[in-house]
Protein backbone atom coordinates (compact mmCIF):
# COMPACT_ATOMS: atom_id res chain seq x y z
CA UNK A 1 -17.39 5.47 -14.70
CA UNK A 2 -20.02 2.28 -15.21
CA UNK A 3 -17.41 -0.76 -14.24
CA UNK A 4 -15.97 -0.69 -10.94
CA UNK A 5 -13.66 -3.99 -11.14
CA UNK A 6 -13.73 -6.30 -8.31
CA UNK A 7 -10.03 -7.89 -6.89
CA UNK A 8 -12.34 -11.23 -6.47
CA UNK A 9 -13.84 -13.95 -8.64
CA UNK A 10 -15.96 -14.49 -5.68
CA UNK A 11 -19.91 -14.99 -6.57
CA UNK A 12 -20.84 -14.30 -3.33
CA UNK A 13 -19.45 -11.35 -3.21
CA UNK A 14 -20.64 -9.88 -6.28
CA UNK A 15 -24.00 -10.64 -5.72
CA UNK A 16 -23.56 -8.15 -2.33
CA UNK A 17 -21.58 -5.25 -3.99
CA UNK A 18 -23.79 -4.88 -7.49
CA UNK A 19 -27.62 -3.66 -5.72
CA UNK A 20 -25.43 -0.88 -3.41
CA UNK A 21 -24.38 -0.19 -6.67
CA UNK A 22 -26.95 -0.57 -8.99
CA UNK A 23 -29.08 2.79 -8.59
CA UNK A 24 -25.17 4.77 -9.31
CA UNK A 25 -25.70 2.94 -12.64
CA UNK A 26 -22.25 1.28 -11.92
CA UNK A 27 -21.87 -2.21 -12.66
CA UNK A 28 -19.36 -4.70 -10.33
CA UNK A 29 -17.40 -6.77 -12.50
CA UNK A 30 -15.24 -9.76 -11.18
CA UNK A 31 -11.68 -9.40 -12.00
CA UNK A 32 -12.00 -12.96 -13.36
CA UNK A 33 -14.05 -11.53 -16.63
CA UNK A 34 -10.70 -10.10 -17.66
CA UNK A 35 -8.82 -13.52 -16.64
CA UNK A 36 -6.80 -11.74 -14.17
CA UNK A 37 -5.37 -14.48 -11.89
CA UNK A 38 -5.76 -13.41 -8.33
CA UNK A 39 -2.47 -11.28 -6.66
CA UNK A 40 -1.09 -12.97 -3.86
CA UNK A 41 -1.97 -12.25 -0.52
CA UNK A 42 1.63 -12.19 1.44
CA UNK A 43 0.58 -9.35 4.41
CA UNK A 44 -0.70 -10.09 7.62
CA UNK A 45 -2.89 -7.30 7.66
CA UNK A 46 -6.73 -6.98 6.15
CA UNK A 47 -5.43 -3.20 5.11
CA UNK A 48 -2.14 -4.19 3.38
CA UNK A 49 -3.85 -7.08 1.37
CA UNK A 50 -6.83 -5.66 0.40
CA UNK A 51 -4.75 -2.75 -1.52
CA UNK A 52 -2.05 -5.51 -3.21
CA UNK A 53 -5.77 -6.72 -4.52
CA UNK A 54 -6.76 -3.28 -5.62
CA UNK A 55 -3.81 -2.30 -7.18
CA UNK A 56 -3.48 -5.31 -8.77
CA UNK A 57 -7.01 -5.95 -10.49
CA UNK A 58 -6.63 -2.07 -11.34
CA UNK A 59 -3.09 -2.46 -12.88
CA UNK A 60 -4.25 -5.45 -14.58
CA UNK A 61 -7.78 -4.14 -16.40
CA UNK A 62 -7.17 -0.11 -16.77
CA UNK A 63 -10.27 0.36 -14.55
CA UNK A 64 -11.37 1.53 -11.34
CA UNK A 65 -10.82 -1.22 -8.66
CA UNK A 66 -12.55 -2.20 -4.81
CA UNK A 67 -10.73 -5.21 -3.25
CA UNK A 68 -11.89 -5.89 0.33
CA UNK A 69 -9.82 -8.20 2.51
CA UNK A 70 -12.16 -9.81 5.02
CA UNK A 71 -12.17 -12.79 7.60
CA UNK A 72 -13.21 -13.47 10.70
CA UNK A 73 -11.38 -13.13 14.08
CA UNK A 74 -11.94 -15.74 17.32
CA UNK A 75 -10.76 -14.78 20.51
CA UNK A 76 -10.22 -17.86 22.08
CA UNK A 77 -7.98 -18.35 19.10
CA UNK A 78 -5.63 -15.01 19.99
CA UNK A 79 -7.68 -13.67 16.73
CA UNK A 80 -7.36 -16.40 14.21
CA UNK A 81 -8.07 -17.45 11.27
CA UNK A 82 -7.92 -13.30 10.52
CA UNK A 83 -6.22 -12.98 7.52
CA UNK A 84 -5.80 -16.48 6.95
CA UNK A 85 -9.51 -17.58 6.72
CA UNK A 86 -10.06 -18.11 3.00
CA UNK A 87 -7.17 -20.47 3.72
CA UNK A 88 -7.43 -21.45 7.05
CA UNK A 89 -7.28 -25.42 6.00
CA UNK A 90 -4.67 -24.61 3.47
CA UNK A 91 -4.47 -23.28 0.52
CA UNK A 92 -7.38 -23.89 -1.79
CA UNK A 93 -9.32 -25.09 1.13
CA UNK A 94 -13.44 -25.28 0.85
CA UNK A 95 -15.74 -23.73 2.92
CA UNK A 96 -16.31 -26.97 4.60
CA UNK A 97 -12.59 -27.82 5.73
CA UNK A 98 -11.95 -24.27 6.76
CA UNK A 99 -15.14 -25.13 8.96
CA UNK A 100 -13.95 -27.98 10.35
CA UNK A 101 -10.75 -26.83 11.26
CA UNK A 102 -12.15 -23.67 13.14
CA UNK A 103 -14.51 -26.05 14.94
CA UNK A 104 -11.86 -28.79 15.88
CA UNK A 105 -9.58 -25.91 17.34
CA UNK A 106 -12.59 -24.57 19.61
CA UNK A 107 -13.36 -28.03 20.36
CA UNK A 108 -13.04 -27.56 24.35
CA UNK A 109 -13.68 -23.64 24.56
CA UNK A 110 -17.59 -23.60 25.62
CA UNK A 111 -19.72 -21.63 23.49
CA UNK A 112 -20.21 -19.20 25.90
CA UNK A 113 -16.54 -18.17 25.49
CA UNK A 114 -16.57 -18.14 21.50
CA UNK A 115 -16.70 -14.51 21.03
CA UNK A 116 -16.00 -13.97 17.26
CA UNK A 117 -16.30 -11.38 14.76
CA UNK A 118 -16.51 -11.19 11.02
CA UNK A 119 -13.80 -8.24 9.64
CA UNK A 120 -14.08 -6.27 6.63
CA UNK A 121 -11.47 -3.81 4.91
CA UNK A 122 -12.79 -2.59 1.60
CA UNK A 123 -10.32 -0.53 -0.54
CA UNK A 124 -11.36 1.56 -3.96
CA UNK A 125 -8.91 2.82 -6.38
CA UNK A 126 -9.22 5.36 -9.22
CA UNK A 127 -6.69 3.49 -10.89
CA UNK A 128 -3.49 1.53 -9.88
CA UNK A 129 -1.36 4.37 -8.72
CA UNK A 130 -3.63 5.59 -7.00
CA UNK A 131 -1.55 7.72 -4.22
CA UNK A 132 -4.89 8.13 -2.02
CA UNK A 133 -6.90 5.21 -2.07
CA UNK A 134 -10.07 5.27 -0.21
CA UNK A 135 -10.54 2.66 2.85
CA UNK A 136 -13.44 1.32 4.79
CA UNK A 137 -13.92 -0.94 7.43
CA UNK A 138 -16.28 -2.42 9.75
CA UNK A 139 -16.56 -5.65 11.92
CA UNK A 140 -19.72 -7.72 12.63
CA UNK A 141 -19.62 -8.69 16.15
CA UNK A 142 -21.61 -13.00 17.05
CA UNK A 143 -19.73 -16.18 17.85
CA UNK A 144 -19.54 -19.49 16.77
CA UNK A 145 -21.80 -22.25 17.12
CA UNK A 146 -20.90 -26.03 17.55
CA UNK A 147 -22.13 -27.28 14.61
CA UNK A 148 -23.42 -25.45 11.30
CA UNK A 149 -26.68 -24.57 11.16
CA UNK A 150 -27.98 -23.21 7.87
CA UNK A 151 -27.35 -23.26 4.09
CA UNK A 152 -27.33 -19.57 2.95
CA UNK A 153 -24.77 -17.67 2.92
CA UNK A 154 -20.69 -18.75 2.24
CA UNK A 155 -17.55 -19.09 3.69
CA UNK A 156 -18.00 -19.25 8.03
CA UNK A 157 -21.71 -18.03 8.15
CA UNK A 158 -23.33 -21.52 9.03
CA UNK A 159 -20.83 -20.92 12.32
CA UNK A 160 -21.29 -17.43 12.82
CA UNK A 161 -24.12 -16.94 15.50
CA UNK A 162 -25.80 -13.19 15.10
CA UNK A 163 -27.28 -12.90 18.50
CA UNK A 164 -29.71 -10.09 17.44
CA UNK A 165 -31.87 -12.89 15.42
CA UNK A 166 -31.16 -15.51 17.09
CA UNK A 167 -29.56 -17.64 14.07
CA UNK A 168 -26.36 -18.65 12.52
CA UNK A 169 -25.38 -15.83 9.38
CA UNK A 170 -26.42 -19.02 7.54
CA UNK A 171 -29.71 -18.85 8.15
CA UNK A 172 -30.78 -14.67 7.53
CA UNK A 173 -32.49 -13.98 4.47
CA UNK A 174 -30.02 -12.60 1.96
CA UNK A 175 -31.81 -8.76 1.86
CA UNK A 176 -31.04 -8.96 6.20
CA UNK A 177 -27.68 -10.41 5.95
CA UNK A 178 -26.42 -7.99 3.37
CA UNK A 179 -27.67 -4.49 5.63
CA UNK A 180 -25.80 -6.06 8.64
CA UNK A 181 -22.81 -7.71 7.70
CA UNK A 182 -19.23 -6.91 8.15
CA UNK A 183 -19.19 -5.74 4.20
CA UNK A 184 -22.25 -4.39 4.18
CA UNK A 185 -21.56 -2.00 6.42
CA UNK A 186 -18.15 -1.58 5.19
CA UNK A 187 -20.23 -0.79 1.90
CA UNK A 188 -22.11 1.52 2.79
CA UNK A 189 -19.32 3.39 4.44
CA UNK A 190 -17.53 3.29 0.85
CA UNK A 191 -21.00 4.30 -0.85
CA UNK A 192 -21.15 7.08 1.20
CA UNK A 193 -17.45 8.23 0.64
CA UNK A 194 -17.87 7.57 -3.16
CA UNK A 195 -20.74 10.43 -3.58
C-alpha cells in the first residue's frame, strides 16, 4: 500500500498528514486528484461523518481511505460550531466569515469565559466495506481571542488561543502546530494503530 486517499481536497490538510507518513513510504493523496466530488456531510456527529467521507473517497477510487471530521467546540456556545464549522457562515463559507460569525456570537461572553477546543475524529479504511474501520480522536484544549491574531495556519486558528505558548494557533510555527494539534495527535494515534 503507497496511496492512502484522503476524503478532503483540503491543502492544509495534506500538507499535515504526508511527513507522519512519509518515512512508511505512503503517499496522502487528496480525493480531488481522482475528481471525486466531496460526500455530503448530513450527521451531527464528528464519528458518523468522518466514515460517510471514508467510505465514500474509498468507494469512489478502489484505495485505502482516512477521512477525519474535525471542528471546533465553544462552550459558551452549548458546543457550537462542532460539526458545523467548515460551514458555520453557510455553506461554502471562507475562513474569514466563519470567523466573523464565531466572533459576533461571543461578542458579550468575556474572554475569560471562551473556553474552546479544536476536535478531531480521523477514520482509515482498508477499503469501502470495510466492516472494522479504525478510529482516532483527540481534542486540543485553548479559547478564543477577540480579534485574529496571526496568518499561519487555516480555518479558526487566528482565534484559537494555545495557552501553553502564549499565541493564537495562527501564530506557531507549522513543525509546533502540527505535534500539538487536535489532528496531530489524532495522527499519531492512527500512526500508531496502523503499524
Amino acid at each position: 500500500m503507497n496511496k492512502i486517499v484522503l476524503a478532503s481536497g483540503n491543502h492544509g490538510k495534506i500538507k499535515e498528514l504526508n511527513p507522519l507518513f512519509a518515512d512508511r513510504g505512503i503517499a496522502v493523496v487528496p480525493q480531488s486528484d481522482f475528481s471525486v466530488t466531496p460526500a455530503e456531510e448530513t450527521a451531527c456527529t464528528f464519528v458518523e461523518n468522518a466514515l460517510i467521507k471514508a467510505r465514500h473517497a474509498a468507494q469512489a477510487t478502489g484505495l485505502p481511505s482516512i477521512a477525519d471530521d474535525s471542528g471546533i467546540e465553544v462552550d459558551a456556545l452549548d458546543g457550537q460550531p462542532g460539526v458545523y464549522s467548515a460551514r458555520y457562515a453557510g455553506e461554502n463559507a471562507s475562513d474569514q466569515q466563519n470567523n466573523r460569525k464565531l466572533l459576533d456570537a461571543l461578542r458579550d461572553v468575556p474572554e475569560t469565559q471562551r473556553i474552546a477546543r479544536y476536535h478531531c475524529v480521523l477514520v482509515f479504511l482498508r477499503q469501502a466495506q470495510d466492516p472494522t474501520p479504525i478510529i482516532c480522536q483527540a481534542s486540543w484544549e485553548g479559547r478564543i481571542l477577540s480579534s485574529p491574531i496571526g496568518s499561519g495556519g487555516f480555518g479558526y486558528d487566528p482565534l484559537f488561543y494555545v495557552a501553553e505558548h502564549q499565541c493564537s494557533a495562527a501564530q506557531l510555527p507549522a513543525d509546533i502546530k502540527n505535534s500539538i494539534s487536535h489532528r496531530a495527535q489524532a495522527l499519531k494515534l492512527l500512526a500508531n494503530r496502523l503499524k
